[in-house]
PDB file of N, CA and C in Angstrom:
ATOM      1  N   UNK A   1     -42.996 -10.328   3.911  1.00  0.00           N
ATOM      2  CA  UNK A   1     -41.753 -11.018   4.158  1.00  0.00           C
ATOM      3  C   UNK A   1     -41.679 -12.223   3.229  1.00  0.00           C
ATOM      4  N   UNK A   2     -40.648 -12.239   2.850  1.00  0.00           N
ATOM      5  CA  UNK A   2     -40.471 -13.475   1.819  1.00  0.00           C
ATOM      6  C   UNK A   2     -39.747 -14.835   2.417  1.00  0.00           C
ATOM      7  N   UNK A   3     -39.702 -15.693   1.919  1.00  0.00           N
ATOM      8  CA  UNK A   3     -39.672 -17.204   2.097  1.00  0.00           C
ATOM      9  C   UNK A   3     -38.107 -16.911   2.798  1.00  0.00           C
ATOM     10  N   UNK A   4     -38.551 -17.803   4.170  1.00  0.00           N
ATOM     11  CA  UNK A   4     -37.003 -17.355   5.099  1.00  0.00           C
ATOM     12  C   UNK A   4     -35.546 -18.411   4.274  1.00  0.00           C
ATOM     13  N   UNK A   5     -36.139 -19.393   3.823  1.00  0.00           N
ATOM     14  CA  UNK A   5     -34.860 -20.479   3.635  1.00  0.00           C
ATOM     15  C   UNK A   5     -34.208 -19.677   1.966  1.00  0.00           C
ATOM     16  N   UNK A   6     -34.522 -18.838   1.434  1.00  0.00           N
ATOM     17  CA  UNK A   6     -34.478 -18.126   0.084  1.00  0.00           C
ATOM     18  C   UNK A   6     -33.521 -17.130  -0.165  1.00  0.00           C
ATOM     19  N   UNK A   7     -32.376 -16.883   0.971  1.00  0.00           N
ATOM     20  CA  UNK A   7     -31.170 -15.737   0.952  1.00  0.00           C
ATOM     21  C   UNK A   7     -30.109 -16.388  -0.010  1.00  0.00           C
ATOM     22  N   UNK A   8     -29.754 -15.531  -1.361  1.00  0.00           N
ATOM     23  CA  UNK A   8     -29.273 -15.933  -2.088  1.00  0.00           C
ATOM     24  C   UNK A   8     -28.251 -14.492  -2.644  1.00  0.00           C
ATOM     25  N   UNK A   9     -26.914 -14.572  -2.638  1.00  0.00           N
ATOM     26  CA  UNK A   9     -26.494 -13.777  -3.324  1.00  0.00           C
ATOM     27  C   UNK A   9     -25.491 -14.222  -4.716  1.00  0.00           C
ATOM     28  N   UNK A  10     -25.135 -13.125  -5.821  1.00  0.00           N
ATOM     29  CA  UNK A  10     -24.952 -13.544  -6.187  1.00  0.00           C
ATOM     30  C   UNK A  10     -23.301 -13.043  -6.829  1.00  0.00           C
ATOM     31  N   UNK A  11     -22.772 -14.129  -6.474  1.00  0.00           N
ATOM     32  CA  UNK A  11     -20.984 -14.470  -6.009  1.00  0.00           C
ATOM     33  C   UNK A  11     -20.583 -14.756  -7.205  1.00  0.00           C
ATOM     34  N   UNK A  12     -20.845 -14.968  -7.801  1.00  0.00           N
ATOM     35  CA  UNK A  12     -20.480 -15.281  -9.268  1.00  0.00           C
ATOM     36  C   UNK A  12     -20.085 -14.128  -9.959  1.00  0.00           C
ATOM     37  N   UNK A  13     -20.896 -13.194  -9.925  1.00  0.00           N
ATOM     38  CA  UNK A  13     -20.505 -11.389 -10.389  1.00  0.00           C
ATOM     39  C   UNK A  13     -19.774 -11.068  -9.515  1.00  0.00           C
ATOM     40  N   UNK A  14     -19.247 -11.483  -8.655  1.00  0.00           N
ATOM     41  CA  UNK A  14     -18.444 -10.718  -7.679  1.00  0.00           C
ATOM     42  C   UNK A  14     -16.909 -11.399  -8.377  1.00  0.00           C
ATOM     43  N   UNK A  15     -16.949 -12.512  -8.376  1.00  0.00           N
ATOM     44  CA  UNK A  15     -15.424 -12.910  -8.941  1.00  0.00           C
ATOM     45  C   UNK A  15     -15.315 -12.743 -10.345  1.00  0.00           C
ATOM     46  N   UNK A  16     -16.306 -12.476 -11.343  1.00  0.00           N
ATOM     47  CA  UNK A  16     -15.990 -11.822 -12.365  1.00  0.00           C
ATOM     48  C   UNK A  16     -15.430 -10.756 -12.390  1.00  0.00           C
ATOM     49  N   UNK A  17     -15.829  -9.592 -11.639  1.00  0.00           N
ATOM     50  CA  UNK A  17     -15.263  -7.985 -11.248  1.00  0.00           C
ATOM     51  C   UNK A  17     -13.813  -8.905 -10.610  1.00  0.00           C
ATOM     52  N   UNK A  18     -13.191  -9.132 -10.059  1.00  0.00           N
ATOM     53  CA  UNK A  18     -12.729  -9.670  -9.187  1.00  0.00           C
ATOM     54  C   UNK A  18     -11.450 -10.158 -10.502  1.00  0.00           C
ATOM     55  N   UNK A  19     -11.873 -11.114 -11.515  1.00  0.00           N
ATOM     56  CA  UNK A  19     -11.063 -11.368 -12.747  1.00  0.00           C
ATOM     57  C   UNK A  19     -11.132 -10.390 -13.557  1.00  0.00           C
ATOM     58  N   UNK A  20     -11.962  -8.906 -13.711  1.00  0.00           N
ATOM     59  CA  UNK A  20     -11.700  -7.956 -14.238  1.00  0.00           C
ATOM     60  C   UNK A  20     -10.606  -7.070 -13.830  1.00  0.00           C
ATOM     61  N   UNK A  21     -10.079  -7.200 -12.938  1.00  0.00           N
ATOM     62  CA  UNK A  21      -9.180  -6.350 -12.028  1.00  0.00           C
ATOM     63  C   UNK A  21      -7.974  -6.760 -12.071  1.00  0.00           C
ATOM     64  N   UNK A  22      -7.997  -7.995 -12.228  1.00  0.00           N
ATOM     65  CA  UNK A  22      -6.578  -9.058 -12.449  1.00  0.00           C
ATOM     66  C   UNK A  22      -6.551  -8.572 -13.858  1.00  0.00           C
ATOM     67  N   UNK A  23      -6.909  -8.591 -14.967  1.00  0.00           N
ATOM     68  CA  UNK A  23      -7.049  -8.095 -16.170  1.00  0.00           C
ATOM     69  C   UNK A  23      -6.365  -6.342 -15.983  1.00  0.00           C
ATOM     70  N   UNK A  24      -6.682  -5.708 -15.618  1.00  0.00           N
ATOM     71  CA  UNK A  24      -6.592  -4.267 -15.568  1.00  0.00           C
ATOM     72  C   UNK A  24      -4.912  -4.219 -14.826  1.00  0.00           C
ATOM     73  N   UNK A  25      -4.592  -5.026 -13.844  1.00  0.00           N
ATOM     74  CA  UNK A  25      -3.496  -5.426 -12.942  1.00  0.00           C
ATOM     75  C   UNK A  25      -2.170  -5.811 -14.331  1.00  0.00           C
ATOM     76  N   UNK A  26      -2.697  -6.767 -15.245  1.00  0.00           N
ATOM     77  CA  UNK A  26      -1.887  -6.953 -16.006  1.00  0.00           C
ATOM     78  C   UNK A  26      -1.269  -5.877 -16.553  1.00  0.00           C
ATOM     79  N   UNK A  27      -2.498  -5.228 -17.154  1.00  0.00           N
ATOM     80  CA  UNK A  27      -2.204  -3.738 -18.162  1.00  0.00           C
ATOM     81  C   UNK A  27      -1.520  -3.084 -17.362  1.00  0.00           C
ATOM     82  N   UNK A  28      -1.379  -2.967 -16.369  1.00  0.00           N
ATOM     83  CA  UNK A  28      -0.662  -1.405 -15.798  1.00  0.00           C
ATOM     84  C   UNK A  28       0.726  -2.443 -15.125  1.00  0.00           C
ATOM     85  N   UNK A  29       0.713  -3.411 -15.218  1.00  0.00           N
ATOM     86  CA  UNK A  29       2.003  -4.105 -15.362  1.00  0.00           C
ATOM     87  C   UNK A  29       2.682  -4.169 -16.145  1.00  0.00           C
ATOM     88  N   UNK A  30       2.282  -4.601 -17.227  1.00  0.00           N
ATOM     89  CA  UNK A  30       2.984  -4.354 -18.681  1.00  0.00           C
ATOM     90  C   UNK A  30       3.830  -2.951 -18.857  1.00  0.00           C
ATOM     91  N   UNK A  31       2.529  -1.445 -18.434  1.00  0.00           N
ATOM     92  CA  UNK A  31       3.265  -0.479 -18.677  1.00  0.00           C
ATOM     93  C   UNK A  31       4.216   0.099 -17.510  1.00  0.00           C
ATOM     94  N   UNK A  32       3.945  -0.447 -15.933  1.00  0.00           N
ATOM     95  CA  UNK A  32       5.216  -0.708 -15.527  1.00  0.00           C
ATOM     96  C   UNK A  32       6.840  -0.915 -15.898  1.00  0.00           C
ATOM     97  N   UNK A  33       6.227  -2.191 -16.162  1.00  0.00           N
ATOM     98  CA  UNK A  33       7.652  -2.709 -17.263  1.00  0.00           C
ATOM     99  C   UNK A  33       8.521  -1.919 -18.367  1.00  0.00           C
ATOM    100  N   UNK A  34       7.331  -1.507 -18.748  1.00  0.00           N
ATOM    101  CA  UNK A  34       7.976  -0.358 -20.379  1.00  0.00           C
ATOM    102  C   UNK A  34       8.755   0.520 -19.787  1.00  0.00           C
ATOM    103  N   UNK A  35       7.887   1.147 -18.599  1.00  0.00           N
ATOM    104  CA  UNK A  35       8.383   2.589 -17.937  1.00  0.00           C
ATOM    105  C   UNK A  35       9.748   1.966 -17.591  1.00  0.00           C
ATOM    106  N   UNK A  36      10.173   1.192 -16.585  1.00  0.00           N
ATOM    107  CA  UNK A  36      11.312   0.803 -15.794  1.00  0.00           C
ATOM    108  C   UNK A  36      12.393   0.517 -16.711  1.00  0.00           C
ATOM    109  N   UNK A  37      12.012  -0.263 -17.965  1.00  0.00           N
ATOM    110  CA  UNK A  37      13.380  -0.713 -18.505  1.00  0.00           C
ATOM    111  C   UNK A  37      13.261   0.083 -19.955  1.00  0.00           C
ATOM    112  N   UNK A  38      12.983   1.209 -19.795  1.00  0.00           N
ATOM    113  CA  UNK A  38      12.683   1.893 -21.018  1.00  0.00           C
ATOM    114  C   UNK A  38      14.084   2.170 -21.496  1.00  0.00           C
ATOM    115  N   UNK A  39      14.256   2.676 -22.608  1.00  0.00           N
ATOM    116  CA  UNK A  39      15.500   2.800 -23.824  1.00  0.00           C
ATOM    117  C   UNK A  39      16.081   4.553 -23.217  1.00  0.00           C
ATOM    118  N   UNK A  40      15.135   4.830 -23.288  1.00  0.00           N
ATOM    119  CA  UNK A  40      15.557   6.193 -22.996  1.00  0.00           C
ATOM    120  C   UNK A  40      15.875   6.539 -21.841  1.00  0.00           C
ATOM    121  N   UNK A  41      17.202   7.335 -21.206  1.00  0.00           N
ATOM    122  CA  UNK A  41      17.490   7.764 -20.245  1.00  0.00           C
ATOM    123  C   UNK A  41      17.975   8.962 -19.660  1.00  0.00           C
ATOM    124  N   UNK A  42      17.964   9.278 -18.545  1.00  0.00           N
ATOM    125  CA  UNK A  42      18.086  11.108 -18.748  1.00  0.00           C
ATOM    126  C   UNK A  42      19.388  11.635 -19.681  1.00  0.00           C
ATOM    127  N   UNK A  43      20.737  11.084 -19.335  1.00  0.00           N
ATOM    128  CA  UNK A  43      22.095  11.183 -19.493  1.00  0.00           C
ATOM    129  C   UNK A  43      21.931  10.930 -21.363  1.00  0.00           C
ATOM    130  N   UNK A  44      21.362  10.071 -21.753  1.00  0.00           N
ATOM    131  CA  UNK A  44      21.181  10.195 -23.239  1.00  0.00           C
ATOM    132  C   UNK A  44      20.510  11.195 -23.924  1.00  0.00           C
ATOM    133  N   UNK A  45      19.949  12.236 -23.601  1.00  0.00           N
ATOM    134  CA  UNK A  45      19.257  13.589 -23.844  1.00  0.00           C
ATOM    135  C   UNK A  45      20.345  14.348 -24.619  1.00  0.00           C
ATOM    136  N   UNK A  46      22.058  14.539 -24.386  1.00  0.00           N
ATOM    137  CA  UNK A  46      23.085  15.037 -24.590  1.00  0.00           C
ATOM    138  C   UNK A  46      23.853  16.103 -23.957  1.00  0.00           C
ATOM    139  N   UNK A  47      24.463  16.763 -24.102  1.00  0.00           N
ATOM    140  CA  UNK A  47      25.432  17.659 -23.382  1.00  0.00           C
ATOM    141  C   UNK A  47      24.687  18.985 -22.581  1.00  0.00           C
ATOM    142  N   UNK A  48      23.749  19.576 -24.178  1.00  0.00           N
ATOM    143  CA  UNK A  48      23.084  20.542 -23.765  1.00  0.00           C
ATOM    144  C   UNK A  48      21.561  20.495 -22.625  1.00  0.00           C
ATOM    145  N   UNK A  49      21.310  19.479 -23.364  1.00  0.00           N
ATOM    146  CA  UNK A  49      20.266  18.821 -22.702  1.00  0.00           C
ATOM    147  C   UNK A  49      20.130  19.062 -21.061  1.00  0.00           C
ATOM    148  N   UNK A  50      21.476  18.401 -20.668  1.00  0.00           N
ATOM    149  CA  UNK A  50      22.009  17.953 -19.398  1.00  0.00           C
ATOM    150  C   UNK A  50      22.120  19.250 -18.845  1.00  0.00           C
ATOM    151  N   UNK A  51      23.110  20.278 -19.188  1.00  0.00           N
ATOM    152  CA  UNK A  51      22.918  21.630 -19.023  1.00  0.00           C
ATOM    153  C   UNK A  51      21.469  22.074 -18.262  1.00  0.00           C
ATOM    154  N   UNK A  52      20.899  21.815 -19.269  1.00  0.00           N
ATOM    155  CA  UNK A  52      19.249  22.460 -18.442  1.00  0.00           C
ATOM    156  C   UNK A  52      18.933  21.509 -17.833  1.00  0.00           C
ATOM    157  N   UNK A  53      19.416  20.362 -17.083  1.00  0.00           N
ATOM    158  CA  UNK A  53      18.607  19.632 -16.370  1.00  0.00           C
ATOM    159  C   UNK A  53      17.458  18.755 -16.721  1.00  0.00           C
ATOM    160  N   UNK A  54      17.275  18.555 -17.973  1.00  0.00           N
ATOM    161  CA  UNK A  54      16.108  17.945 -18.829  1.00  0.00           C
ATOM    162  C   UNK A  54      16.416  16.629 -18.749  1.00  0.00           C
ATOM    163  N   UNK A  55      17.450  15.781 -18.667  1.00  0.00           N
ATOM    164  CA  UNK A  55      18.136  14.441 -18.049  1.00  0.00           C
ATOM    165  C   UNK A  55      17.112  14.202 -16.818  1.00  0.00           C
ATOM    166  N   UNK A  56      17.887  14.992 -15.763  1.00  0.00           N
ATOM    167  CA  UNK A  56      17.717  14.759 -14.362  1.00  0.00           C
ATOM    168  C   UNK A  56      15.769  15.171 -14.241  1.00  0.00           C
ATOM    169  N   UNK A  57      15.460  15.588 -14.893  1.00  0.00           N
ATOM    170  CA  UNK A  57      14.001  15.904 -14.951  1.00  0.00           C
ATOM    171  C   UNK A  57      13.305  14.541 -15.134  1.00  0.00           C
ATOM    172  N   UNK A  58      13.836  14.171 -16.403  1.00  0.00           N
ATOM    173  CA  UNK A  58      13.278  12.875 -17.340  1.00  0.00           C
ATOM    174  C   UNK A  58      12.924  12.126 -16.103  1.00  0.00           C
ATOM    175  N   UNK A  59      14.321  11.657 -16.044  1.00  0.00           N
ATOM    176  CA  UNK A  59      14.796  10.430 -14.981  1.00  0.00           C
ATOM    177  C   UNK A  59      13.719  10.438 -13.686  1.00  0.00           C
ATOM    178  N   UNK A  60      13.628  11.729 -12.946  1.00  0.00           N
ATOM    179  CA  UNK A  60      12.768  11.896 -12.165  1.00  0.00           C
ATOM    180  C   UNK A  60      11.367  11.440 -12.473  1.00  0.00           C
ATOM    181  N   UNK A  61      10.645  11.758 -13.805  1.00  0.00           N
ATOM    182  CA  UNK A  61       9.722  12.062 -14.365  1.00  0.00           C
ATOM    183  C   UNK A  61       9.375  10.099 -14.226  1.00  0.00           C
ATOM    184  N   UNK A  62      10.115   9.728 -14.735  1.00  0.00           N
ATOM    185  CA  UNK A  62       9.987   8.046 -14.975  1.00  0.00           C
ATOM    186  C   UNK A  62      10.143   6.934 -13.944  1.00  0.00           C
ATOM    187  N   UNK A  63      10.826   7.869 -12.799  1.00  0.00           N
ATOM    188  CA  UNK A  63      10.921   7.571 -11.659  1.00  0.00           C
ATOM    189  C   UNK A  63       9.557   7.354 -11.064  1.00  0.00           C
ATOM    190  N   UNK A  64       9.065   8.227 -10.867  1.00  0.00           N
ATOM    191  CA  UNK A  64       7.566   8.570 -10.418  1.00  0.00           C
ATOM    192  C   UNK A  64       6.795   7.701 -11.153  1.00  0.00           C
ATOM    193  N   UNK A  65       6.823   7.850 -12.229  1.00  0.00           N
ATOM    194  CA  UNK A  65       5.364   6.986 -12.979  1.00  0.00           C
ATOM    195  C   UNK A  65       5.921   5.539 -12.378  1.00  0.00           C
ATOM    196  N   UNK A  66       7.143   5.088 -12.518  1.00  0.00           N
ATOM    197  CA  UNK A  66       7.066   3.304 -12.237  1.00  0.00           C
ATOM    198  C   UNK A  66       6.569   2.976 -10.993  1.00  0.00           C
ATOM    199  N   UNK A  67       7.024   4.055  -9.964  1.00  0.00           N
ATOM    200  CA  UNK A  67       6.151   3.778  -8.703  1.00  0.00           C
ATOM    201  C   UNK A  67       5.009   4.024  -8.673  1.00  0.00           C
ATOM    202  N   UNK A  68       4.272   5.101  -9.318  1.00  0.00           N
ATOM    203  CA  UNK A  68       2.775   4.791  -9.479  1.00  0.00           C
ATOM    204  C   UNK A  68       2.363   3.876 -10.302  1.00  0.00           C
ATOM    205  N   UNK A  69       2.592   3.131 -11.570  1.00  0.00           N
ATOM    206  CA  UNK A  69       2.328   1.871 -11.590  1.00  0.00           C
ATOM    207  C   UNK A  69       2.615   0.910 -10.633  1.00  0.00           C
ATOM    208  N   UNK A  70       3.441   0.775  -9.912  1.00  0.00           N
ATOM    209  CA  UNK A  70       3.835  -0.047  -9.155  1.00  0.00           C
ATOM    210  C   UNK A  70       2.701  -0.279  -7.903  1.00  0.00           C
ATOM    211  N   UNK A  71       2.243   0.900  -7.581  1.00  0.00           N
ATOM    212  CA  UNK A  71       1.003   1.452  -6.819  1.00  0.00           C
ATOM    213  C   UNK A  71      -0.100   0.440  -7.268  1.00  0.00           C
ATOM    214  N   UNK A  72      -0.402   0.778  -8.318  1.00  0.00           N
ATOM    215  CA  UNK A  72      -1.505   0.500  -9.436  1.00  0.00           C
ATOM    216  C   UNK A  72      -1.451  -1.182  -9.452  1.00  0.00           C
ATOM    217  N   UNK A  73      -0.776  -1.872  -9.434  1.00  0.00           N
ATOM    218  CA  UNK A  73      -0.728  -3.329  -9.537  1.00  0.00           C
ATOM    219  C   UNK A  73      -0.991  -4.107  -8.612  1.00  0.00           C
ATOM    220  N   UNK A  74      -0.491  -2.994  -7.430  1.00  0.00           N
ATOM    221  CA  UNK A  74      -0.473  -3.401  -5.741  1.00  0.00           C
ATOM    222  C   UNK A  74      -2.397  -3.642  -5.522  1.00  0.00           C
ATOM    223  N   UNK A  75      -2.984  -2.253  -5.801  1.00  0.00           N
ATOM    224  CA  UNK A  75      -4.097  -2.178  -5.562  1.00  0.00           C
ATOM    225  C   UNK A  75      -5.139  -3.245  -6.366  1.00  0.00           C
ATOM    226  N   UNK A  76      -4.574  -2.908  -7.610  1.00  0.00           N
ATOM    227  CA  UNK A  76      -5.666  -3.612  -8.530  1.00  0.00           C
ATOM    228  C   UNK A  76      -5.466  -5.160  -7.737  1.00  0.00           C
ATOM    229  N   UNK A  77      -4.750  -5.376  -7.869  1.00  0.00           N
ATOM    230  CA  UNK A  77      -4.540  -6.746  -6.706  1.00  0.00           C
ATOM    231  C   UNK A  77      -5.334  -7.480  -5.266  1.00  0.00           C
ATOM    232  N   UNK A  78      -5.216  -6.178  -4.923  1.00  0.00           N
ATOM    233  CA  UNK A  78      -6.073  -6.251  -3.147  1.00  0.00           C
ATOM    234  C   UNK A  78      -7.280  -6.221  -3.838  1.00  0.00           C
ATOM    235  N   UNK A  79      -7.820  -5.212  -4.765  1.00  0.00           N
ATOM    236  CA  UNK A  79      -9.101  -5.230  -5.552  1.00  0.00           C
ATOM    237  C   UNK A  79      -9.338  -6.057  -5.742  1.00  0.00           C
ATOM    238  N   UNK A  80      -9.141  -6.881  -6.567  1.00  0.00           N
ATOM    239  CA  UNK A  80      -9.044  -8.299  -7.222  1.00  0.00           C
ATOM    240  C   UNK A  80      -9.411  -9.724  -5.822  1.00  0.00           C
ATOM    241  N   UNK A  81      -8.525  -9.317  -4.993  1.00  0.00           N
ATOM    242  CA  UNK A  81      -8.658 -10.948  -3.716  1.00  0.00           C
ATOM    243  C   UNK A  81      -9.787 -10.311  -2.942  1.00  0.00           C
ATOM    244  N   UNK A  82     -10.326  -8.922  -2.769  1.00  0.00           N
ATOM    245  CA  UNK A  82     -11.227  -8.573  -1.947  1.00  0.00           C
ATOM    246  C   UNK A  82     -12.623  -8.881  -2.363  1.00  0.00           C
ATOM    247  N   UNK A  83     -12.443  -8.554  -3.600  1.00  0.00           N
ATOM    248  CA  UNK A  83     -13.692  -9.091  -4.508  1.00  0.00           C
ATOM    249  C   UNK A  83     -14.191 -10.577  -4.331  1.00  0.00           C
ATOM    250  N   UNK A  84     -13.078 -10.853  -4.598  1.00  0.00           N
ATOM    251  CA  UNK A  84     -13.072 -12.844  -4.688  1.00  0.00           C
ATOM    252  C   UNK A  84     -13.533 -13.147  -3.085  1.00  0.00           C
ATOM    253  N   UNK A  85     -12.462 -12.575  -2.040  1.00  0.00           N
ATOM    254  CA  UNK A  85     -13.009 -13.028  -1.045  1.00  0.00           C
ATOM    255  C   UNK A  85     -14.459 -12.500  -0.077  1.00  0.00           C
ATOM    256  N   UNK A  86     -15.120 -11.317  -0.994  1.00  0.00           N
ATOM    257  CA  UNK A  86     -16.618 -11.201  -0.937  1.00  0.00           C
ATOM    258  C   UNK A  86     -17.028 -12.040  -1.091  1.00  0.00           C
ATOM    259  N   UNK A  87     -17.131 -12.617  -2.375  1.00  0.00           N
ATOM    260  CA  UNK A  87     -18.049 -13.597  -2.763  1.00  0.00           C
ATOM    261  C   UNK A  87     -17.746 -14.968  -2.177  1.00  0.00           C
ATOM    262  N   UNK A  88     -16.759 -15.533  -1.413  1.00  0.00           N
ATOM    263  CA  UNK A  88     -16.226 -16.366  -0.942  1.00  0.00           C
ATOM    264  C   UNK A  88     -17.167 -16.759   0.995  1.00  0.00           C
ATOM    265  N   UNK A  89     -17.357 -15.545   0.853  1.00  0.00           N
ATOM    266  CA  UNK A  89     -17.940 -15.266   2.206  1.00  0.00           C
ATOM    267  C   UNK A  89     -19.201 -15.100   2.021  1.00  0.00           C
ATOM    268  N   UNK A  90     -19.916 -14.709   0.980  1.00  0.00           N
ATOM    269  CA  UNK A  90     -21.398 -15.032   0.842  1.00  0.00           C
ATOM    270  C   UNK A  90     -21.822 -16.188   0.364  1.00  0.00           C
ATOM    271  N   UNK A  91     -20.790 -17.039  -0.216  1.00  0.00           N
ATOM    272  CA  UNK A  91     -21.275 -18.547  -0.538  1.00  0.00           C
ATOM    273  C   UNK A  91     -21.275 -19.111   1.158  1.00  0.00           C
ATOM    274  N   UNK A  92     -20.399 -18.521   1.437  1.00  0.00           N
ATOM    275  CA  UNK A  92     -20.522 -19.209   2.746  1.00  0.00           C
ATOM    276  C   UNK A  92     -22.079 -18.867   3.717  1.00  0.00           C
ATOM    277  N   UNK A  93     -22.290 -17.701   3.341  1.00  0.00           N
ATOM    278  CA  UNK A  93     -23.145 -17.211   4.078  1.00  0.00           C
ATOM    279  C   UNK A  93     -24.635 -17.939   3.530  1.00  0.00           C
ATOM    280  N   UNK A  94     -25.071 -18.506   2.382  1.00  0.00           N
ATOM    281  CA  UNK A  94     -25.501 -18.816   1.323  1.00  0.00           C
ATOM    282  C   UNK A  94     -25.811 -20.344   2.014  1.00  0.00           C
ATOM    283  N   UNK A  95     -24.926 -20.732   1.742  1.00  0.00           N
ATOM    284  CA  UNK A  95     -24.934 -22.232   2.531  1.00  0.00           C
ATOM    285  C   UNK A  95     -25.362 -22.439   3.879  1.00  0.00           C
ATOM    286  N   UNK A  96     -25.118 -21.375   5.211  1.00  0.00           N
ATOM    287  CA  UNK A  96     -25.760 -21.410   6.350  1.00  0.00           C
ATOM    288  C   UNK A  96     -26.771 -21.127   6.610  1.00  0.00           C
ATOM    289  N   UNK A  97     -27.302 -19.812   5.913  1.00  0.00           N
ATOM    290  CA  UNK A  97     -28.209 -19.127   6.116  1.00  0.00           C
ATOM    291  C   UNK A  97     -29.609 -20.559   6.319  1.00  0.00           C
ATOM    292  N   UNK A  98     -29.717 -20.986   4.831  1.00  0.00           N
ATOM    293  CA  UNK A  98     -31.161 -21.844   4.694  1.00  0.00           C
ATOM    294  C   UNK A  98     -31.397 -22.800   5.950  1.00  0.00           C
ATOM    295  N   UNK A  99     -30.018 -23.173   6.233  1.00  0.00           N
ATOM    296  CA  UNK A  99     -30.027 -24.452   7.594  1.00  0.00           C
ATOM    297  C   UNK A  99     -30.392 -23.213   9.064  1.00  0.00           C
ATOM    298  N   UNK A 100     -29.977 -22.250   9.070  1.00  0.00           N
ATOM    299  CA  UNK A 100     -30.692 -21.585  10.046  1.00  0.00           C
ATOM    300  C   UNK A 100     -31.721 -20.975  10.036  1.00  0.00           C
ATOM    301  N   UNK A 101     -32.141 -20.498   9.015  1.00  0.00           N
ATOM    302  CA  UNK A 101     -33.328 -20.006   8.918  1.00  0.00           C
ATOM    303  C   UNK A 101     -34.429 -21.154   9.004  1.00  0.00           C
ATOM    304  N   UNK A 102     -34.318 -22.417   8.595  1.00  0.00           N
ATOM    305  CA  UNK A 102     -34.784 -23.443   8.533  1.00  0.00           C
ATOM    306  C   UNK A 102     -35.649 -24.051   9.881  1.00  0.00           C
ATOM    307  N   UNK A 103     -34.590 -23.651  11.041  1.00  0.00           N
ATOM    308  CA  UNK A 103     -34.608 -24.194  12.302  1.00  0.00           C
ATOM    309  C   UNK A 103     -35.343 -23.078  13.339  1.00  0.00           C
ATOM    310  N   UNK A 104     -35.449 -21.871  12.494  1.00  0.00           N
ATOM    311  CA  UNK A 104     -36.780 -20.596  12.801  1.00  0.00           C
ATOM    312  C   UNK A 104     -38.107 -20.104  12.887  1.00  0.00           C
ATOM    313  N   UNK A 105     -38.210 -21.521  12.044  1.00  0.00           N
ATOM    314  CA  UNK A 105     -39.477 -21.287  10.634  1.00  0.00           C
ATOM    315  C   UNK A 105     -40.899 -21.579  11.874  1.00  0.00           C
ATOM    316  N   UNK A 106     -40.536 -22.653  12.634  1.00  0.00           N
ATOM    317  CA  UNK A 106     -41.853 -22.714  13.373  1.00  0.00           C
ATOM    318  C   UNK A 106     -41.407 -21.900  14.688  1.00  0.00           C
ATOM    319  N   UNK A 107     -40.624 -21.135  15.182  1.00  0.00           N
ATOM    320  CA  UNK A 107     -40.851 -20.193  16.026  1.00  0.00           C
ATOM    321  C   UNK A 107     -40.833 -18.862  15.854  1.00  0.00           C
ATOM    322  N   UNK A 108     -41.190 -18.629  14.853  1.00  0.00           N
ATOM    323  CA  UNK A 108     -41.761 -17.251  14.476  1.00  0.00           C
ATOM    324  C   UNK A 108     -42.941 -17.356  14.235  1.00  0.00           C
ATOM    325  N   UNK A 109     -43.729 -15.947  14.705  1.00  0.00           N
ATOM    326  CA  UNK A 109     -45.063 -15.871  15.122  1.00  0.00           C
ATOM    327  C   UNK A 109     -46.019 -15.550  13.548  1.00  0.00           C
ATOM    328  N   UNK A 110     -46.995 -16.242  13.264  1.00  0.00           N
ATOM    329  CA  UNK A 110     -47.409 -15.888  12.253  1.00  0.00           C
ATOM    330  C   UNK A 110     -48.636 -14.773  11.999  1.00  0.00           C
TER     331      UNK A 110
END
């Protein structure tokens, strides 16, 4: 058994992953953005186009992806504060631990 006052984790890598995710959150924001206000639209395909439904396809098609980015930003997000608030909770834990373990030390049997 090792030295009781010595529980140490380490929270620091946790909010790095944590600012990696906010990073990744951006990117699929950005292409959010592209998707939603993109140039191209079904009805601009042209007459024939429209005919086969290749419009109403598109449109659909771009539909979908902005809400799965939209998905994607949501999560990377919760990813991101869950991380942070891991490590938020082991500093905490970090800081109590030594003062209780402290107050153990002579009633445990050697």
């Amino acid at each position: 058994m090792g030295d009781i006052g010595s529980f140490q984790v380490q929270s620091r890598e946790l909010r790095q992953e944590g600012q990696e995710w906010q990073t990744r959150k951006q990117a699929v924001q950005s292409a959010h953005d592209l998707a939603s206000h993109g140039l191209g639209k079904g009805y601009m395909f042209g007459y024939l186009a429209n005919v086969a439904h290749l419009g109403e396809y598109h449109d659909t098609f771009v539909s979908a992806i902005t809400d799965a980015f939209a998905d994607g930003v949501q999560t990377f997000d919760y990813m991101s504060a869950a991380l942070t608030s891991a490590a938020n909770a082991y500093d905490g834990a970090d800081a109590t631990a030594a003062e209780s373990a402290d107050h153990l030390k002579g009633r445990l049997p050697r």
